[in-house]
N, C-alpha and C. Protein backbone atom coordinates (compact mmCIF):
# COMPACT_ATOMS: atom_id res chain seq x y z
N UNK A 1 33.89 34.17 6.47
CA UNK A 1 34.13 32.74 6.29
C UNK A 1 33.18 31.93 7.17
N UNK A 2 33.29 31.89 8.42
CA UNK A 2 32.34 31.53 10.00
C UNK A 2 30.53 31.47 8.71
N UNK A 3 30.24 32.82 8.24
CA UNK A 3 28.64 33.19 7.58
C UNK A 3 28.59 32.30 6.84
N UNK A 4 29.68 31.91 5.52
CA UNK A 4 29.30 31.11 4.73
C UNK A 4 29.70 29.06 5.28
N UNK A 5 30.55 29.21 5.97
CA UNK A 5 30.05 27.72 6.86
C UNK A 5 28.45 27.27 7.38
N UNK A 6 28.08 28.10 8.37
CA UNK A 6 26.82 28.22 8.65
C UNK A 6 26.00 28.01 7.59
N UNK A 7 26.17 29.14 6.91
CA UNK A 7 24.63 29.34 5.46
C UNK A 7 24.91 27.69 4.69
N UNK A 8 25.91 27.35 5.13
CA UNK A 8 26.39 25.86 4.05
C UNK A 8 25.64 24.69 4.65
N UNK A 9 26.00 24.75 6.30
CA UNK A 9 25.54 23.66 6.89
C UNK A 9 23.96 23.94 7.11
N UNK A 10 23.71 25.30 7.15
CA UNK A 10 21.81 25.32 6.81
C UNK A 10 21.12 24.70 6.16
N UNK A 11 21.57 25.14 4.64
CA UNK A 11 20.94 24.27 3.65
C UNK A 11 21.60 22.87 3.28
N UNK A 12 22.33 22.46 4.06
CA UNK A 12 22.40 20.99 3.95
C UNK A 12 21.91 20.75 4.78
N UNK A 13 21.10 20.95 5.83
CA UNK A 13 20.04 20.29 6.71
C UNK A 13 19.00 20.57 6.47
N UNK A 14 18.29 21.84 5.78
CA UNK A 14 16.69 22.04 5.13
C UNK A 14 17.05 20.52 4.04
N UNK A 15 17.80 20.59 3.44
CA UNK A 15 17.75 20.07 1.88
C UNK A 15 17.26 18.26 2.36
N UNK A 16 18.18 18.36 3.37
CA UNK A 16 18.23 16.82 4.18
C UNK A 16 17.03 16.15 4.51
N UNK A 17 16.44 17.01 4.97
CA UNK A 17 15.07 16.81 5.96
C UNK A 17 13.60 17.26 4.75
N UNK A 18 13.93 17.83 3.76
CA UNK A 18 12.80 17.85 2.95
C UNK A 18 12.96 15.87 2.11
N UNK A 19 13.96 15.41 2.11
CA UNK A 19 14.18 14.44 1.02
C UNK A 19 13.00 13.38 1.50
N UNK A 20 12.76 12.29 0.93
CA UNK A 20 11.78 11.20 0.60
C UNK A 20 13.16 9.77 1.27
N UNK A 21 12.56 9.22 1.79
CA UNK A 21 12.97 7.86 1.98
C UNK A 21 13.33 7.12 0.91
N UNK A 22 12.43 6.77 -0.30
CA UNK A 22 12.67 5.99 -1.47
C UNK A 22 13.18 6.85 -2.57
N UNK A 23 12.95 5.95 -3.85
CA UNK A 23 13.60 6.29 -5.41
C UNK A 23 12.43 6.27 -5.88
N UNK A 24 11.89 7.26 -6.12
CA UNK A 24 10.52 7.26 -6.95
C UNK A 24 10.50 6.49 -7.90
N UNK A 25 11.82 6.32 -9.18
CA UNK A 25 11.71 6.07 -10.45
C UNK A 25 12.41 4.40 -9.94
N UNK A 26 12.75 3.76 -9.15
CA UNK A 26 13.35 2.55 -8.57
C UNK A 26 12.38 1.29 -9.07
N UNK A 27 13.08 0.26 -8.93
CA UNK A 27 11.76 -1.39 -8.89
C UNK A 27 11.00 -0.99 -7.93
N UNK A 28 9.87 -1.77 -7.93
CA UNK A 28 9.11 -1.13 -6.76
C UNK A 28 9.20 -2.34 -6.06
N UNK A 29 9.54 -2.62 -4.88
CA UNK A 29 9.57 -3.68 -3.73
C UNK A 29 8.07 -4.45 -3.05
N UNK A 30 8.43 -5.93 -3.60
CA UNK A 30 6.99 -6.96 -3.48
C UNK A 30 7.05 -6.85 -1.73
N UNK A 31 5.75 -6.32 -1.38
CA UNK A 31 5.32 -6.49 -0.05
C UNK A 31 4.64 -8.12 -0.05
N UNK A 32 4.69 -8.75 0.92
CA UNK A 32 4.12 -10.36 1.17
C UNK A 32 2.74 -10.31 0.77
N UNK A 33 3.01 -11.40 0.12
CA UNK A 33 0.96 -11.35 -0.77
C UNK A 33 0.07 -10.71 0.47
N UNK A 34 -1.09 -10.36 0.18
CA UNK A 34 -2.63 -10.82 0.92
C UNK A 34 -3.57 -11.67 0.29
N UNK A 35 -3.34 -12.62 1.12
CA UNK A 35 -4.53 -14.00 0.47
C UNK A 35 -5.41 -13.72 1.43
N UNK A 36 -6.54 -13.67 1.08
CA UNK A 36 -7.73 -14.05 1.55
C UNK A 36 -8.54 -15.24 1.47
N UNK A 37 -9.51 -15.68 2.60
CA UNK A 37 -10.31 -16.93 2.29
C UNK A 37 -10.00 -18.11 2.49
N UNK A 38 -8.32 -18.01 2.92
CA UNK A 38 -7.83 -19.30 3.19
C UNK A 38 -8.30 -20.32 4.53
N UNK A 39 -8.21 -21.59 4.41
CA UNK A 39 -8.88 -22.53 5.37
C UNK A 39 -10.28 -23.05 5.01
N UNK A 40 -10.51 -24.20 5.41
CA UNK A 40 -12.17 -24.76 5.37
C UNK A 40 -12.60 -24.09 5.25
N UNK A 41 -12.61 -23.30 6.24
CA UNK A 41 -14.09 -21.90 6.46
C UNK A 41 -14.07 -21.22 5.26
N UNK A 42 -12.72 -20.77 4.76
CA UNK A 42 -12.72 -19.75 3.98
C UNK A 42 -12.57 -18.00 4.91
N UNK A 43 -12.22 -18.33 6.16
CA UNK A 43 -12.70 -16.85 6.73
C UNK A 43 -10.56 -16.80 7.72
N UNK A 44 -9.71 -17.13 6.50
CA UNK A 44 -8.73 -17.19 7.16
C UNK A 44 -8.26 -16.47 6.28
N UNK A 45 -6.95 -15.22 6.95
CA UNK A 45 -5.99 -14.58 5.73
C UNK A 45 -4.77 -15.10 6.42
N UNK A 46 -3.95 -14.49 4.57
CA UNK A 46 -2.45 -14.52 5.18
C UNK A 46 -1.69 -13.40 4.75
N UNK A 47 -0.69 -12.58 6.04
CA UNK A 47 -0.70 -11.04 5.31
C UNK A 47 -1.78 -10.40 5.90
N UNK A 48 -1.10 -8.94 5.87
CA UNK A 48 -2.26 -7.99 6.40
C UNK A 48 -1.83 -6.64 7.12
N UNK A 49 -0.26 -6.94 7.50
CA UNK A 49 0.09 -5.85 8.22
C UNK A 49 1.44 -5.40 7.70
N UNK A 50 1.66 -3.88 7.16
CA UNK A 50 2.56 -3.96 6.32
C UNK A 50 3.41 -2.16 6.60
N UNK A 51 4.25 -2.23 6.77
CA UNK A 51 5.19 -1.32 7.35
C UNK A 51 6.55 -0.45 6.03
N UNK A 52 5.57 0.48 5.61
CA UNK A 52 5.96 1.16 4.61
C UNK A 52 6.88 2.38 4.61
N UNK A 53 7.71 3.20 3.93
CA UNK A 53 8.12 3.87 4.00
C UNK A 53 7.86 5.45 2.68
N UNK A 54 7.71 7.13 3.14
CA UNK A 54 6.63 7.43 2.11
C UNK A 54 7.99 7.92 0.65
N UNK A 55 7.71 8.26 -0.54
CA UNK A 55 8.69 8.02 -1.14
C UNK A 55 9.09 6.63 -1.43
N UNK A 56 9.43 5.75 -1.62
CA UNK A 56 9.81 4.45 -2.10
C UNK A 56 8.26 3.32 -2.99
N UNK A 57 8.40 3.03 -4.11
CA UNK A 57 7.94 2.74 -4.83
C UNK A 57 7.27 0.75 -4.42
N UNK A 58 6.26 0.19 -4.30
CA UNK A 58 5.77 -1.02 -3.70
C UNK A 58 5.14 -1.51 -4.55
N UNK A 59 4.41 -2.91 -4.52
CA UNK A 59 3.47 -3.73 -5.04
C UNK A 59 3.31 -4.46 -4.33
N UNK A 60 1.81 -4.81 -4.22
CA UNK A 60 1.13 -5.84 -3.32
C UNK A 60 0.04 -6.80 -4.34
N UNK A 61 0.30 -7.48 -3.60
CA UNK A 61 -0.45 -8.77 -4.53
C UNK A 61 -1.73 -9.04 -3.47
N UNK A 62 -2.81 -8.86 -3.92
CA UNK A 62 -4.04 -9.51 -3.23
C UNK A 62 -4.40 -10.57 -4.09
N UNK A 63 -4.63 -11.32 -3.53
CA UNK A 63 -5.13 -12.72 -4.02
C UNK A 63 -6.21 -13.27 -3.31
N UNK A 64 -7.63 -14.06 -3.71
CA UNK A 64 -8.59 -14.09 -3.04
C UNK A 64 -9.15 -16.03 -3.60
N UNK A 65 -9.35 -16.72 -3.10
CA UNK A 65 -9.66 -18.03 -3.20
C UNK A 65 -10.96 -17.84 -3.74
N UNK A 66 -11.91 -16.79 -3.30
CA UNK A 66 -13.26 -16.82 -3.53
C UNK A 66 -14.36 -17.43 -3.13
N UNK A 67 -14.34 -17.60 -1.62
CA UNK A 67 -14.79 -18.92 -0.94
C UNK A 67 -15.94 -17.54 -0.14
N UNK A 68 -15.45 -16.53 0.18
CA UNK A 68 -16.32 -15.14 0.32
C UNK A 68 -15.75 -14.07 -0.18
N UNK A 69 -17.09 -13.14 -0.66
CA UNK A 69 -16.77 -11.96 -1.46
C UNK A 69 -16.33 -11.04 -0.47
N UNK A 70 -15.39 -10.28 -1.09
CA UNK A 70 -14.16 -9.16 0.06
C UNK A 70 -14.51 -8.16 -0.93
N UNK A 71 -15.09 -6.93 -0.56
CA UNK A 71 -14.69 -5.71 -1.20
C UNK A 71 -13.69 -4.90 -0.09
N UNK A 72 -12.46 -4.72 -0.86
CA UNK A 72 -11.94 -4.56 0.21
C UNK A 72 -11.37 -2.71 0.47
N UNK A 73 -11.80 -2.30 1.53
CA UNK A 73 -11.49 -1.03 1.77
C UNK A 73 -10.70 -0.33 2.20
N UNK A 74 -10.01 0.59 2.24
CA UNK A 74 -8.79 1.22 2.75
C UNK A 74 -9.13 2.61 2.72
N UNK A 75 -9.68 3.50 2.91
CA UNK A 75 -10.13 4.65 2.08
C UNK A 75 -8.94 6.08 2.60
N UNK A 76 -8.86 5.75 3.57
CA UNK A 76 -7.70 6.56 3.96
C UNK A 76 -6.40 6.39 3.30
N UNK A 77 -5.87 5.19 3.43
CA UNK A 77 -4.73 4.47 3.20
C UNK A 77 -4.73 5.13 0.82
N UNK A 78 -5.98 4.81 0.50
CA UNK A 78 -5.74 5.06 -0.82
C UNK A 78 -5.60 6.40 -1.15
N UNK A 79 -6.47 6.86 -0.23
CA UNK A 79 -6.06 8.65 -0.54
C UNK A 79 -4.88 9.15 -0.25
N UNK A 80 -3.77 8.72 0.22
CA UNK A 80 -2.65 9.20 0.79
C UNK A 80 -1.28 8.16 -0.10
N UNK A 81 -1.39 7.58 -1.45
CA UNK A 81 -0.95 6.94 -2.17
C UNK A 81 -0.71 7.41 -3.58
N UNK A 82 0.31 7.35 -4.01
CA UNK A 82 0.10 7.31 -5.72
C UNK A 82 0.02 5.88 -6.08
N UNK A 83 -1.25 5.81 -6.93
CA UNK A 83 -1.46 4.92 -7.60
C UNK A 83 -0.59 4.78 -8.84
N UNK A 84 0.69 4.02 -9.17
CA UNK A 84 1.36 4.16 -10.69
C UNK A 84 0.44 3.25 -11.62
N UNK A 85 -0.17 1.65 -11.01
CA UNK A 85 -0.82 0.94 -11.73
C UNK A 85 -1.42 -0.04 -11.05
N UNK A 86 -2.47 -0.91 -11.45
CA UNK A 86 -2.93 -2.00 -10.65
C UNK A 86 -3.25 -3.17 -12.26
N UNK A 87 -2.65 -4.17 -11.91
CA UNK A 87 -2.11 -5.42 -12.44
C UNK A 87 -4.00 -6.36 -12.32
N UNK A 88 -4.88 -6.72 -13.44
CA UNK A 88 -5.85 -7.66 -13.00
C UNK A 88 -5.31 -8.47 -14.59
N UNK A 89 -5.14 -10.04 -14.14
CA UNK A 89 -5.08 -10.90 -15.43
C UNK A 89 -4.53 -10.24 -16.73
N UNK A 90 -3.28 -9.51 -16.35
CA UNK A 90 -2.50 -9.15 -17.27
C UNK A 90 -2.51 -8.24 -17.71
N UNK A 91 -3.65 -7.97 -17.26
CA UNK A 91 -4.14 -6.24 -18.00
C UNK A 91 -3.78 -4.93 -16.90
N UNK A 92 -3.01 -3.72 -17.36
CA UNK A 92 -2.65 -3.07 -16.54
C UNK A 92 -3.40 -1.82 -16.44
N UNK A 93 -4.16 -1.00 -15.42
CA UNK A 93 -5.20 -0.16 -15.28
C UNK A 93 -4.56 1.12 -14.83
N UNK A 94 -4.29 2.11 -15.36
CA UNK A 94 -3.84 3.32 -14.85
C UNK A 94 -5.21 4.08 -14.22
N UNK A 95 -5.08 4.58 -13.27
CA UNK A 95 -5.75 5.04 -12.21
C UNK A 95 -5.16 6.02 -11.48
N UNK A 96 -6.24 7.17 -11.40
CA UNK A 96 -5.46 8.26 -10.11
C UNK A 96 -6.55 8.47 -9.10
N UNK A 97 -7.14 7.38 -8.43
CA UNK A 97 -7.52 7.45 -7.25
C UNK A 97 -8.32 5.66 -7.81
N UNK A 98 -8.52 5.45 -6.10
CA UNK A 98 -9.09 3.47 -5.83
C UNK A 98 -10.00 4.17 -4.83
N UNK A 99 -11.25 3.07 -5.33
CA UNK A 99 -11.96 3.57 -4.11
C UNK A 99 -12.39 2.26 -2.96
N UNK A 100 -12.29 0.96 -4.09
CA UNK A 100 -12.15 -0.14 -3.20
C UNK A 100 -11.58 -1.25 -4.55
N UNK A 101 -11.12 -2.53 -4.22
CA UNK A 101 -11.52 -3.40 -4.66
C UNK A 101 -11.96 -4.66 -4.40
N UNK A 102 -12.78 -5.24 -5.53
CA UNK A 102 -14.07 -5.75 -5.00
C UNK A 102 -13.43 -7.02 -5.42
N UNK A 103 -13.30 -8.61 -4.71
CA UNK A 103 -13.12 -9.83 -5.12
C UNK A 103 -14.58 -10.63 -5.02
N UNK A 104 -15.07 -10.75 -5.59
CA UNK A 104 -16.07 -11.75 -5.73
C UNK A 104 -16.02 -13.18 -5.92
N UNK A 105 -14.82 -13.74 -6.75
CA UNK A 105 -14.77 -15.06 -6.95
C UNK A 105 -13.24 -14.96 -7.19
N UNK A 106 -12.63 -16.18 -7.13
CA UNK A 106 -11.25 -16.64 -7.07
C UNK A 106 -10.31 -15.65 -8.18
N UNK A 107 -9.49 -14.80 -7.91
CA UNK A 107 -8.45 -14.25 -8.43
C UNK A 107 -7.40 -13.29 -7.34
N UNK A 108 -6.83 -12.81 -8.64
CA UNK A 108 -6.26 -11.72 -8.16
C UNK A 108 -5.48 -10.40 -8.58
N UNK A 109 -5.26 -9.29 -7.49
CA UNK A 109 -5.00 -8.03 -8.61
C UNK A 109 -3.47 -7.95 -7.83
N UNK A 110 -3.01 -6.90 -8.19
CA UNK A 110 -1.47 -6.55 -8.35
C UNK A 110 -1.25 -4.75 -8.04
N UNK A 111 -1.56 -4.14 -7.16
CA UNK A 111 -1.36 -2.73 -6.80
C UNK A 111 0.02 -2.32 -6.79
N UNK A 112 0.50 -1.27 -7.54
CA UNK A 112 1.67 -0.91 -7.59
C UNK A 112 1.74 1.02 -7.14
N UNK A 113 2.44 0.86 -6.28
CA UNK A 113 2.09 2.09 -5.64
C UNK A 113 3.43 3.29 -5.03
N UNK A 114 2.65 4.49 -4.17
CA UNK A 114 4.10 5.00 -4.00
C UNK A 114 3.57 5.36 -2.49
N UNK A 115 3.60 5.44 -1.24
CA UNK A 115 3.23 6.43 -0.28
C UNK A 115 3.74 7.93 -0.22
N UNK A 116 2.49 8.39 0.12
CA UNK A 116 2.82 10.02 -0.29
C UNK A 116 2.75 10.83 1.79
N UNK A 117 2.08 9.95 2.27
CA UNK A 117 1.79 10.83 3.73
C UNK A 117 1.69 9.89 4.82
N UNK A 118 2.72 9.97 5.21
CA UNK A 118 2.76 9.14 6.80
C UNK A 118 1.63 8.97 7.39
N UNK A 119 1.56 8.00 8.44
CA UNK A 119 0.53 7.25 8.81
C UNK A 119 0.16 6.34 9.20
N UNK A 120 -0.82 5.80 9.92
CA UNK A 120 -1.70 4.91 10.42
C UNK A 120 -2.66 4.10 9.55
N UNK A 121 -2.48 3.31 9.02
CA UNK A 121 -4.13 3.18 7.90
C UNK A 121 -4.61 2.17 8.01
N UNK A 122 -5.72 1.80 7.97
CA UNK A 122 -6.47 0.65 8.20
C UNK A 122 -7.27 -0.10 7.21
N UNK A 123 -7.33 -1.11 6.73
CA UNK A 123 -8.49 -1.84 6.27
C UNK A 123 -9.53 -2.95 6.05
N UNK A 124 -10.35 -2.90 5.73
CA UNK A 124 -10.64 -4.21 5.80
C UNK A 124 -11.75 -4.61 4.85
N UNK A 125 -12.65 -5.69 4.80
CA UNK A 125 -12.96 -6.12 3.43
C UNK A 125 -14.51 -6.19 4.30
N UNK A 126 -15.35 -5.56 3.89
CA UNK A 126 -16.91 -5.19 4.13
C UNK A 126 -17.70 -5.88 4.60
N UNK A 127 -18.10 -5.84 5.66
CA UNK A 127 -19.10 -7.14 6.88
C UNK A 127 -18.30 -8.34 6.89
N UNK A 128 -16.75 -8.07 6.80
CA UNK A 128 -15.75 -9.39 7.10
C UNK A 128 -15.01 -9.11 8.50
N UNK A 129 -14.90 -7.31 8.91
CA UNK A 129 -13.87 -7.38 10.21
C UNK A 129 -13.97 -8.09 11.21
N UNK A 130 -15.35 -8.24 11.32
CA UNK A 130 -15.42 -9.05 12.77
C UNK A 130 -14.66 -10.47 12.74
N UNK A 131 -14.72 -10.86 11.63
CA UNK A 131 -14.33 -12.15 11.57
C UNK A 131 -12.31 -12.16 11.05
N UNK A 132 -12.13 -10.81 11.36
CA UNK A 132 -10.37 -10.60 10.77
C UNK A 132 -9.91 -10.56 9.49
N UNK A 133 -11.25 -9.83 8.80
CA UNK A 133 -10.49 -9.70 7.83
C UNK A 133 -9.96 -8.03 7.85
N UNK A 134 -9.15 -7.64 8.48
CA UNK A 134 -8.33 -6.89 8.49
C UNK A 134 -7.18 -5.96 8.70
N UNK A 135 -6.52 -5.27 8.54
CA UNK A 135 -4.82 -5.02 8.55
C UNK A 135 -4.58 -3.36 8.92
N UNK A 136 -3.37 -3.28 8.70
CA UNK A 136 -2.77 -2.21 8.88
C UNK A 136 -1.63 -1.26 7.84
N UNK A 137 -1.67 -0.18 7.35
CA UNK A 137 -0.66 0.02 6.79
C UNK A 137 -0.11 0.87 7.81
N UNK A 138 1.39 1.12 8.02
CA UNK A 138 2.00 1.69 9.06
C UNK A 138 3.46 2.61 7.96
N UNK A 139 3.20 3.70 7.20
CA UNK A 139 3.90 4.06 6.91
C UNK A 139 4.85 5.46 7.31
N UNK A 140 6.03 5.48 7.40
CA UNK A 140 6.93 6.29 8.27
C UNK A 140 7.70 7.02 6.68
């Protein structure tokens, strides 16, 4: 009796500790836009630092004024993601890997995603860091 208690409470703690934080198949939860470009200058964001969990399903909205071109990079941060879709002017792009995206003039895209591997990640938008254009993903 004592063997099969034990063997019970075993695999309810492997089973526990393998699980995912999120609902894969769930809404996926709007993280706060990233605008870029905002202010006179154009060299102001809003958004940027974003605290994820891996398992649970997201979307982020980048949005760019177009006042300077942002290609914007993450390269770590994308490799360690499922891409489900990315949203440009209605049109929806299935993709299994990002390698950047590039804003050149006023719009915006719509990343819908999943985290797959804990982490630190960083990015930022190409000969813009010095001037802040860039963030953090912090997913647990």
């Amino acid at each position: 009796m004592m063997r099969c208690i034990l063997a019970a409470a075993l695999a309810s703690t492997l089973s526990a500790s393998a699980a995912a934080e999120g609902y894969l198949a769930g809404k996926p939860e709007a993280l706060a836009d990233l605008e870029l470009g905002l202010g006179d200058s154009g060299l102001e964001k809003k958004g940027g630092d974003y605290n994820i969990v891996t398992g649970k399903g997201y979307s982020l909205k980048i949005k760019s004024t177009g006042k300077h071109e942002c290609a914007l990079l993450a390269p770590a941060f994308f490799d360690n993601i499922f891409i489900r879709k990315i949203e440009v002017n209605k049109v929806e792009i299935k993709a299994s890997a990002l390698k950047e995206i590039e804003m050149e003039e006023e719009g915006e895209a719509e990343l819908f995603f999943v985290a797959i591997k804990p982490g630190e990640y960083t990015w930022g938008c190409r000969n813009l860091e010095a001037k802040g254009f860039t963030g953090k993903f912090i997913v647990k």
